[in-house]
PDB file of N, CA and C in Angstrom:
ATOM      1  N   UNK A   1       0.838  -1.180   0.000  1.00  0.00           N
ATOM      2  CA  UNK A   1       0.000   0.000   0.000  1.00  0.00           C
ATOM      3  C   UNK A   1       0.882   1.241   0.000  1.00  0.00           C
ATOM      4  N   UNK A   2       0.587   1.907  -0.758  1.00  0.00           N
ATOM      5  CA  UNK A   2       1.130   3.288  -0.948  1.00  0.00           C
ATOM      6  C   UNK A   2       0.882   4.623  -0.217  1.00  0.00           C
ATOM      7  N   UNK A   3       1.072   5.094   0.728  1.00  0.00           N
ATOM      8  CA  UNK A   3       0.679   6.286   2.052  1.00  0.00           C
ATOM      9  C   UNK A   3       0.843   7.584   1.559  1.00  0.00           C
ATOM     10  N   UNK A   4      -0.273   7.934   1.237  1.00  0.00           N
ATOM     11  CA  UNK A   4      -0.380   8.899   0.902  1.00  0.00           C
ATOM     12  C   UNK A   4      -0.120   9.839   2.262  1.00  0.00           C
ATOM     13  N   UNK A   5       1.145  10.845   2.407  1.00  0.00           N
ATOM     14  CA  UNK A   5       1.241  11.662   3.333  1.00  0.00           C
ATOM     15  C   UNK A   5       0.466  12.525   4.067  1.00  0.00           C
ATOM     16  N   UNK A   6      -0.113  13.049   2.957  1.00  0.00           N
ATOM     17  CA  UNK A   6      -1.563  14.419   3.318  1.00  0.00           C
ATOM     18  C   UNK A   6      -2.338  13.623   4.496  1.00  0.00           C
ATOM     19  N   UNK A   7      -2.594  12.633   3.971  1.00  0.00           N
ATOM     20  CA  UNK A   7      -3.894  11.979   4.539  1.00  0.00           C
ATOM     21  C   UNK A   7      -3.369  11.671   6.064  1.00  0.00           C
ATOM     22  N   UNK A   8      -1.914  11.199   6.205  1.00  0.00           N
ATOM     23  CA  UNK A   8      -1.543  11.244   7.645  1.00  0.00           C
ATOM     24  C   UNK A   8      -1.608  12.543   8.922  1.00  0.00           C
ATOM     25  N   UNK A   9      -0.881  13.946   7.918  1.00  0.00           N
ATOM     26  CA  UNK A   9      -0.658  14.519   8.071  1.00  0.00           C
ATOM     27  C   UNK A   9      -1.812  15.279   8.394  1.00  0.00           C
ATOM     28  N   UNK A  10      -2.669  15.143   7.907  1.00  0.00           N
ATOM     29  CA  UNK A  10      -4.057  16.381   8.046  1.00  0.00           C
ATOM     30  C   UNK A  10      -4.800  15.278   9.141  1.00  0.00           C
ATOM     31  N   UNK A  11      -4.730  13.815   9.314  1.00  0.00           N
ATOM     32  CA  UNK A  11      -5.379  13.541  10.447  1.00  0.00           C
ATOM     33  C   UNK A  11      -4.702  13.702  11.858  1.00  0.00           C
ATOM     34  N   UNK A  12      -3.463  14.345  11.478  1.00  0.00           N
ATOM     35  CA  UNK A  12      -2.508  14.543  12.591  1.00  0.00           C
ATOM     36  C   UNK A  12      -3.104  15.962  13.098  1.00  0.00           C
ATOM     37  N   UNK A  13      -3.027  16.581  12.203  1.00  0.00           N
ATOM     38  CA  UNK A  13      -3.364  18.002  12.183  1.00  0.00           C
ATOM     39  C   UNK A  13      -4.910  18.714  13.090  1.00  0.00           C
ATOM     40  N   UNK A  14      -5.985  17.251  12.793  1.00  0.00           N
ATOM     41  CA  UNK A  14      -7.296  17.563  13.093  1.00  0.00           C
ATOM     42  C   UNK A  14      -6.933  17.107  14.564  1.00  0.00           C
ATOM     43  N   UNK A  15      -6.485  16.812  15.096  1.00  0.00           N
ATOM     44  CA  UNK A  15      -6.076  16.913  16.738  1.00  0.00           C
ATOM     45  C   UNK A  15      -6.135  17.839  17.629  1.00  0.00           C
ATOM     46  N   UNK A  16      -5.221  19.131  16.781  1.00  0.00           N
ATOM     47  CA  UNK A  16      -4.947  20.367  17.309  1.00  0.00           C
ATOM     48  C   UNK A  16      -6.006  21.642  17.526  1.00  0.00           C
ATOM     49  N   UNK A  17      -6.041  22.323  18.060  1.00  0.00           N
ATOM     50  CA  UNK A  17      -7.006  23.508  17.803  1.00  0.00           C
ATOM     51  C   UNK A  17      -6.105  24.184  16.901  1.00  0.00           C
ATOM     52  N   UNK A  18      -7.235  25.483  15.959  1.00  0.00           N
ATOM     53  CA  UNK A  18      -6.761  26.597  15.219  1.00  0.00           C
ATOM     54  C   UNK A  18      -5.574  27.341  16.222  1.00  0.00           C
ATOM     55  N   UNK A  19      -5.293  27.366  17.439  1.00  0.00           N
ATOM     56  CA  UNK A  19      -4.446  28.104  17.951  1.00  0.00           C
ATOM     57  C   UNK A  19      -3.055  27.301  17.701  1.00  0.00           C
ATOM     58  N   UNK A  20      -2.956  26.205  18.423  1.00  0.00           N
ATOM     59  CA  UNK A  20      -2.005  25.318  18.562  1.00  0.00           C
ATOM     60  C   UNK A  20      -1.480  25.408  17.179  1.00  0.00           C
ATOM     61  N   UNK A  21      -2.074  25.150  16.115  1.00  0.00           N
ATOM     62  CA  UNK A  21      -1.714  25.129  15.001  1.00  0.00           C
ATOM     63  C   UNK A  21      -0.974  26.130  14.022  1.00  0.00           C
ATOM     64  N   UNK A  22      -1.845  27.138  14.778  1.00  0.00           N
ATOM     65  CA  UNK A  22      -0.687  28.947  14.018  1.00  0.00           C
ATOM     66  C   UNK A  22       0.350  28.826  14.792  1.00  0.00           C
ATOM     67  N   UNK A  23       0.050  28.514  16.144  1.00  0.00           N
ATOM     68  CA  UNK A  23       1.550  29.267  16.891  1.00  0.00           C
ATOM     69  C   UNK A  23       2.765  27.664  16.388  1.00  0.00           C
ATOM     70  N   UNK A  24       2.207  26.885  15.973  1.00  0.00           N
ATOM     71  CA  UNK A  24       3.595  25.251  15.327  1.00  0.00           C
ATOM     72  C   UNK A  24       3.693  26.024  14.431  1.00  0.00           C
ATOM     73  N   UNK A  25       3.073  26.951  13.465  1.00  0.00           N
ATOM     74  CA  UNK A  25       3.483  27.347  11.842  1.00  0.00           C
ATOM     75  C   UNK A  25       4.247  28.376  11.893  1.00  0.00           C
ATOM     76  N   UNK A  26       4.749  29.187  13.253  1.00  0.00           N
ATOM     77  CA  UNK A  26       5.783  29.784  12.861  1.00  0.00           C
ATOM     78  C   UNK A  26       6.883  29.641  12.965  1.00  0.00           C
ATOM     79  N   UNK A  27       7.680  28.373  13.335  1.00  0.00           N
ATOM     80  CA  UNK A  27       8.951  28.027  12.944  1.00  0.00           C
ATOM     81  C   UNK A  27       9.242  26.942  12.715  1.00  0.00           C
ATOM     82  N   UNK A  28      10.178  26.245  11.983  1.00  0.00           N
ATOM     83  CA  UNK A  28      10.295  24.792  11.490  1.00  0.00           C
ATOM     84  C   UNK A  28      10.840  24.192  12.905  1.00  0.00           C
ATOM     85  N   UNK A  29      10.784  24.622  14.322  1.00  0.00           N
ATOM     86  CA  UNK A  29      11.165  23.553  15.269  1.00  0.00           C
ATOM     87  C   UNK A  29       9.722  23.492  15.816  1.00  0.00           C
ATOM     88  N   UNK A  30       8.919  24.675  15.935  1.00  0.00           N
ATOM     89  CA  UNK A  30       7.880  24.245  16.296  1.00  0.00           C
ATOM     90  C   UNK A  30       6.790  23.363  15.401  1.00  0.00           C
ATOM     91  N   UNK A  31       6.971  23.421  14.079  1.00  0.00           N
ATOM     92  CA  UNK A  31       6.401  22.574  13.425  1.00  0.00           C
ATOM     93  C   UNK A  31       6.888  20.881  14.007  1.00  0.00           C
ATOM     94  N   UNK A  32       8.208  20.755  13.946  1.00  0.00           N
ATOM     95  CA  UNK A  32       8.931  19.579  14.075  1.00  0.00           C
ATOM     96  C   UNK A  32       8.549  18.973  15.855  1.00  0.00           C
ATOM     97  N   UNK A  33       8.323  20.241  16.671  1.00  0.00           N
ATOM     98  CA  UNK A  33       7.543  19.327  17.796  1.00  0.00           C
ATOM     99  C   UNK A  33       6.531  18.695  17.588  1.00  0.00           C
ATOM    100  N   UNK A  34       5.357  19.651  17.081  1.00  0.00           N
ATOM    101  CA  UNK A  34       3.794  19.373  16.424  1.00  0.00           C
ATOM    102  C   UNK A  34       3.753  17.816  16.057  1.00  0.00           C
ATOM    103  N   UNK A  35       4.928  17.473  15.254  1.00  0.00           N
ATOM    104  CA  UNK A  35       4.774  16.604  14.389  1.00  0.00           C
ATOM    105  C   UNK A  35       5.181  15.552  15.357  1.00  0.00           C
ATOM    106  N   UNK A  36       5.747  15.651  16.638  1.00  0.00           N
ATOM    107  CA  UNK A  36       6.345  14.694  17.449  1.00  0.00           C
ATOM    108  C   UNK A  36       5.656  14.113  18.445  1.00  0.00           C
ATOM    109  N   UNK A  37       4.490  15.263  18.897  1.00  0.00           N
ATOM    110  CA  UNK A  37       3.442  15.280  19.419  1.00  0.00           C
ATOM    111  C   UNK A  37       2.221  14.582  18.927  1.00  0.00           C
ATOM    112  N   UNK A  38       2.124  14.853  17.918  1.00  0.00           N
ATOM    113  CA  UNK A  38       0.921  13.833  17.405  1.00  0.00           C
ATOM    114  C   UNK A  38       1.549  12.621  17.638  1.00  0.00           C
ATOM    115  N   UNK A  39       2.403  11.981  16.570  1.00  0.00           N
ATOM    116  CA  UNK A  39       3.035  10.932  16.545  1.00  0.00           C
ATOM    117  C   UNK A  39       3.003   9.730  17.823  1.00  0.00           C
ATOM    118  N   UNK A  40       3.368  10.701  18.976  1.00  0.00           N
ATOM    119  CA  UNK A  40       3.366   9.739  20.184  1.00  0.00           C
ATOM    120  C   UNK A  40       1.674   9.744  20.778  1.00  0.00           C
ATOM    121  N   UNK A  41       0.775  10.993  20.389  1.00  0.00           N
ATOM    122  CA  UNK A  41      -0.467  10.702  20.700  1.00  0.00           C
ATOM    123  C   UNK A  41      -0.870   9.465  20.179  1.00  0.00           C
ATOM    124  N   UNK A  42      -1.069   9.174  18.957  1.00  0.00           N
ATOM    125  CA  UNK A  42      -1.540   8.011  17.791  1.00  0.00           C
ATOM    126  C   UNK A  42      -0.550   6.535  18.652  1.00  0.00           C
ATOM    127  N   UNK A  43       0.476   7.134  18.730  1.00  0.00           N
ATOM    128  CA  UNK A  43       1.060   5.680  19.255  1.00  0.00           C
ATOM    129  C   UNK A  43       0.572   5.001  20.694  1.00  0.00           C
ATOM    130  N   UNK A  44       0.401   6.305  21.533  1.00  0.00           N
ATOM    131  CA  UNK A  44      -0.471   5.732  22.692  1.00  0.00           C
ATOM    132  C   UNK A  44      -1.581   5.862  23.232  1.00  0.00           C
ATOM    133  N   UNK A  45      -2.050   5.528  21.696  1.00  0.00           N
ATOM    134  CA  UNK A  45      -4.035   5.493  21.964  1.00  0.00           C
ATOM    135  C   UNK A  45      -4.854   6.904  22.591  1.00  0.00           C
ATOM    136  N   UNK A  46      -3.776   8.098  22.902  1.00  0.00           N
ATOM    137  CA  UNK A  46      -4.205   9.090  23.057  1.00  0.00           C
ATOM    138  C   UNK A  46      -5.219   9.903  21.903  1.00  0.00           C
ATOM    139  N   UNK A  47      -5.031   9.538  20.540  1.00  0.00           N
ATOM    140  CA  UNK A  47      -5.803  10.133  19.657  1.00  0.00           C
ATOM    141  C   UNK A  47      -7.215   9.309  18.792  1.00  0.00           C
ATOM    142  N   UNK A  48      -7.432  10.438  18.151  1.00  0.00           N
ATOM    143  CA  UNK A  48      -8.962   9.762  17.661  1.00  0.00           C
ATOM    144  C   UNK A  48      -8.545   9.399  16.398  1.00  0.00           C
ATOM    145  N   UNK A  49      -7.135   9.300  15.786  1.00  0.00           N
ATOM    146  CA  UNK A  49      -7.138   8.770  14.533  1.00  0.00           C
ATOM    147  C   UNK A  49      -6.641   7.636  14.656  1.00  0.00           C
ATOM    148  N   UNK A  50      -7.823   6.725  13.293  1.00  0.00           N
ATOM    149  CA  UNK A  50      -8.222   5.250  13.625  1.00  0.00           C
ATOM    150  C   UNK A  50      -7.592   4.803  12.235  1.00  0.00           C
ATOM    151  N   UNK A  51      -7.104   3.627  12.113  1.00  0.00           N
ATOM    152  CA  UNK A  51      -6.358   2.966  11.350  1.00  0.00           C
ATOM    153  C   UNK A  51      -7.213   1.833  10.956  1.00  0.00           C
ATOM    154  N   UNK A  52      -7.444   1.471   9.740  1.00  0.00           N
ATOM    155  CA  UNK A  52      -7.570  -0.114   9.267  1.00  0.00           C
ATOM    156  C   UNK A  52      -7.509  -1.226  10.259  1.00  0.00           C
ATOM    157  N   UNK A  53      -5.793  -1.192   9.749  1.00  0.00           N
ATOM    158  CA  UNK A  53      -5.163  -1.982  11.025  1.00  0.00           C
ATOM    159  C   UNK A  53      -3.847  -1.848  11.609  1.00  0.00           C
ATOM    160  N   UNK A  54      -2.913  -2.650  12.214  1.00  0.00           N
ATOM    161  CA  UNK A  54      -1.964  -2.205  12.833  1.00  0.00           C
ATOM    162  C   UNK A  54      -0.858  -1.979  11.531  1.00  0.00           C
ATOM    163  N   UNK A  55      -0.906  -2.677  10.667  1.00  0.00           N
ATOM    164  CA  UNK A  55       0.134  -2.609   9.614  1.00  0.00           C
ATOM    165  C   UNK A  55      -0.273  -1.000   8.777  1.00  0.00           C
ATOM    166  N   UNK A  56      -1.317  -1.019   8.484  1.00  0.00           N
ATOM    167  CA  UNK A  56      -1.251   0.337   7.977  1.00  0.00           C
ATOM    168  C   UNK A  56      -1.234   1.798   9.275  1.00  0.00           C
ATOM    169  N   UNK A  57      -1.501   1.562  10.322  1.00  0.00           N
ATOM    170  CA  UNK A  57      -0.861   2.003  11.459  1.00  0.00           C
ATOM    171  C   UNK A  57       0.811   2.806  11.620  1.00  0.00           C
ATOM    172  N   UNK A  58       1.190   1.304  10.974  1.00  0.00           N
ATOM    173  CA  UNK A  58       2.580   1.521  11.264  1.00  0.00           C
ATOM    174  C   UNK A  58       3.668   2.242  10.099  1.00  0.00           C
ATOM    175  N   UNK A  59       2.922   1.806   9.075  1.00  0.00           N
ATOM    176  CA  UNK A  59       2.871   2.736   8.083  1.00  0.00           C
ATOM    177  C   UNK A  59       3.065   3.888   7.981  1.00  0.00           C
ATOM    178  N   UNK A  60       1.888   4.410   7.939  1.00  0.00           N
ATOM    179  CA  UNK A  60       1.895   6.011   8.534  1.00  0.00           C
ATOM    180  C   UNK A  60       2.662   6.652   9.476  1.00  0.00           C
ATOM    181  N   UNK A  61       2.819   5.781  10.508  1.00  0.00           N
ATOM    182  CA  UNK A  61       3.390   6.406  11.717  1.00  0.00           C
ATOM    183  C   UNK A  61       4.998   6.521  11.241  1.00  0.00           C
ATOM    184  N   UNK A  62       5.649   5.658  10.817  1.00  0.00           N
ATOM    185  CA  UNK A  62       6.656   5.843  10.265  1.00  0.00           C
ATOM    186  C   UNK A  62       7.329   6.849   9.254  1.00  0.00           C
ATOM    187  N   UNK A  63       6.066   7.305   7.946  1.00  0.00           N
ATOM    188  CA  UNK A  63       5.884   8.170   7.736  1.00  0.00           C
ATOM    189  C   UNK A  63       5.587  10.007   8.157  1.00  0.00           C
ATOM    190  N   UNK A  64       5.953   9.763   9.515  1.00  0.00           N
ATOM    191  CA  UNK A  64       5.611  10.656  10.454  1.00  0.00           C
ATOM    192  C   UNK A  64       7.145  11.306  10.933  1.00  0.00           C
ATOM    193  N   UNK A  65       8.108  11.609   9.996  1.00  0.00           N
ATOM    194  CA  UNK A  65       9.510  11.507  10.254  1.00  0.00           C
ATOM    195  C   UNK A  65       9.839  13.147  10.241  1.00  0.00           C
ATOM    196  N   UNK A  66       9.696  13.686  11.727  1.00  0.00           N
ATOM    197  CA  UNK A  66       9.987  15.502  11.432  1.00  0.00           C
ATOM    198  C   UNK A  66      11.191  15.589  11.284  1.00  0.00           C
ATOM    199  N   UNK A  67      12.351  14.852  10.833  1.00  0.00           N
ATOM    200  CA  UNK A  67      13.515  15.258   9.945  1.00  0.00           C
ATOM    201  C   UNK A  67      13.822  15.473   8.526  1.00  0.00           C
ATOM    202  N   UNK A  68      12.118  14.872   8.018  1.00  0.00           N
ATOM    203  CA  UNK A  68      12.145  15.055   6.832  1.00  0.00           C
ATOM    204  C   UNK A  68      11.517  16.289   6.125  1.00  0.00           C
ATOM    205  N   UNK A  69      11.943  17.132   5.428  1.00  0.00           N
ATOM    206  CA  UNK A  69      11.611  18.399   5.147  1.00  0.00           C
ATOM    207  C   UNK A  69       9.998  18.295   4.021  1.00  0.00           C
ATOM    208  N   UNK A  70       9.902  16.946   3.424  1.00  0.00           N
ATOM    209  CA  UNK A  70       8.840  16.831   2.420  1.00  0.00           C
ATOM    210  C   UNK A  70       7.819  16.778   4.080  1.00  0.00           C
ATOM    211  N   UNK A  71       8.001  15.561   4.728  1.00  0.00           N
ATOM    212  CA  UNK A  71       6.722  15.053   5.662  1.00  0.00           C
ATOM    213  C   UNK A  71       6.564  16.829   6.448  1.00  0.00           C
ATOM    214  N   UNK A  72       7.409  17.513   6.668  1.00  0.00           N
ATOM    215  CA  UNK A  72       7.100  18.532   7.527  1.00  0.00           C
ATOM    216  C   UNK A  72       5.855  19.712   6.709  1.00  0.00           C
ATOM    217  N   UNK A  73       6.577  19.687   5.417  1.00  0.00           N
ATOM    218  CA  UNK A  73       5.994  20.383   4.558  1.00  0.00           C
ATOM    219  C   UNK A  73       4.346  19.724   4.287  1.00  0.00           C
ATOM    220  N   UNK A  74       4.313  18.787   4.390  1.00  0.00           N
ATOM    221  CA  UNK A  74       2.827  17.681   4.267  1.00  0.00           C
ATOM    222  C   UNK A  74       2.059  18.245   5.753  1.00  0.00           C
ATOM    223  N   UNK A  75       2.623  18.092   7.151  1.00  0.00           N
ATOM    224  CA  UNK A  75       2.173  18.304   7.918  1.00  0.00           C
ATOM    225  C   UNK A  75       1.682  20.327   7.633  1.00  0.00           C
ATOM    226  N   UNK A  76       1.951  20.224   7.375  1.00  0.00           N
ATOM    227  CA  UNK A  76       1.922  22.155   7.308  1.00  0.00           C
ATOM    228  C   UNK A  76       1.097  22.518   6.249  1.00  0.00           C
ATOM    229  N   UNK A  77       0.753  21.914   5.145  1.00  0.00           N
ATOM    230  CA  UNK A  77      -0.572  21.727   4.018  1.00  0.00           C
ATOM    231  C   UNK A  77      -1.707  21.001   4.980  1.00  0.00           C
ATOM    232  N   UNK A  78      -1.170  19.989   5.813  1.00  0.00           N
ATOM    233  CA  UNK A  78      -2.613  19.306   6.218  1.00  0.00           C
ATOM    234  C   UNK A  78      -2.981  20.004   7.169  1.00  0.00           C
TER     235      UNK A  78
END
């Protein structure tokens, strides 16, 4: 299966309030927490985004890499 980023990224995104979300968009470390923050929400059942199953789970979550300048840029469209 092929992971489409957006789709991780914007269910990462629907977590946050409109506030949380301007004040991560003004610098690429606060984006890169944002993105670190979800990540461990989803991993410990803290969030409402629901997966298939564990393999496409893991998927995504992996895809969830704030060193990468494309996934950061995905998180910041979604």
């Amino acid at each position: 299966m092929a992971y489409e980023a957006s789709e991780i990224m914007t269910a990462a995104a629907l977590q946050y309030t409109n506030k949380e979300l301007d004040e991560a968009s003004v610098d690429l470390s606060k984006l890169r927490m944002l993105m670190i923050d979800a990540r461990e929400k989803i991993k410990s059942g803290k969030s409402k985004v629901v997966f298939g199953d564990a393999a496409t789970e893991k998927g995504f979550l992996s895809a969830m890499d704030e060193t990468n300048i494309k996934m950061l840029s995905d998180l910041a469209v979604g």
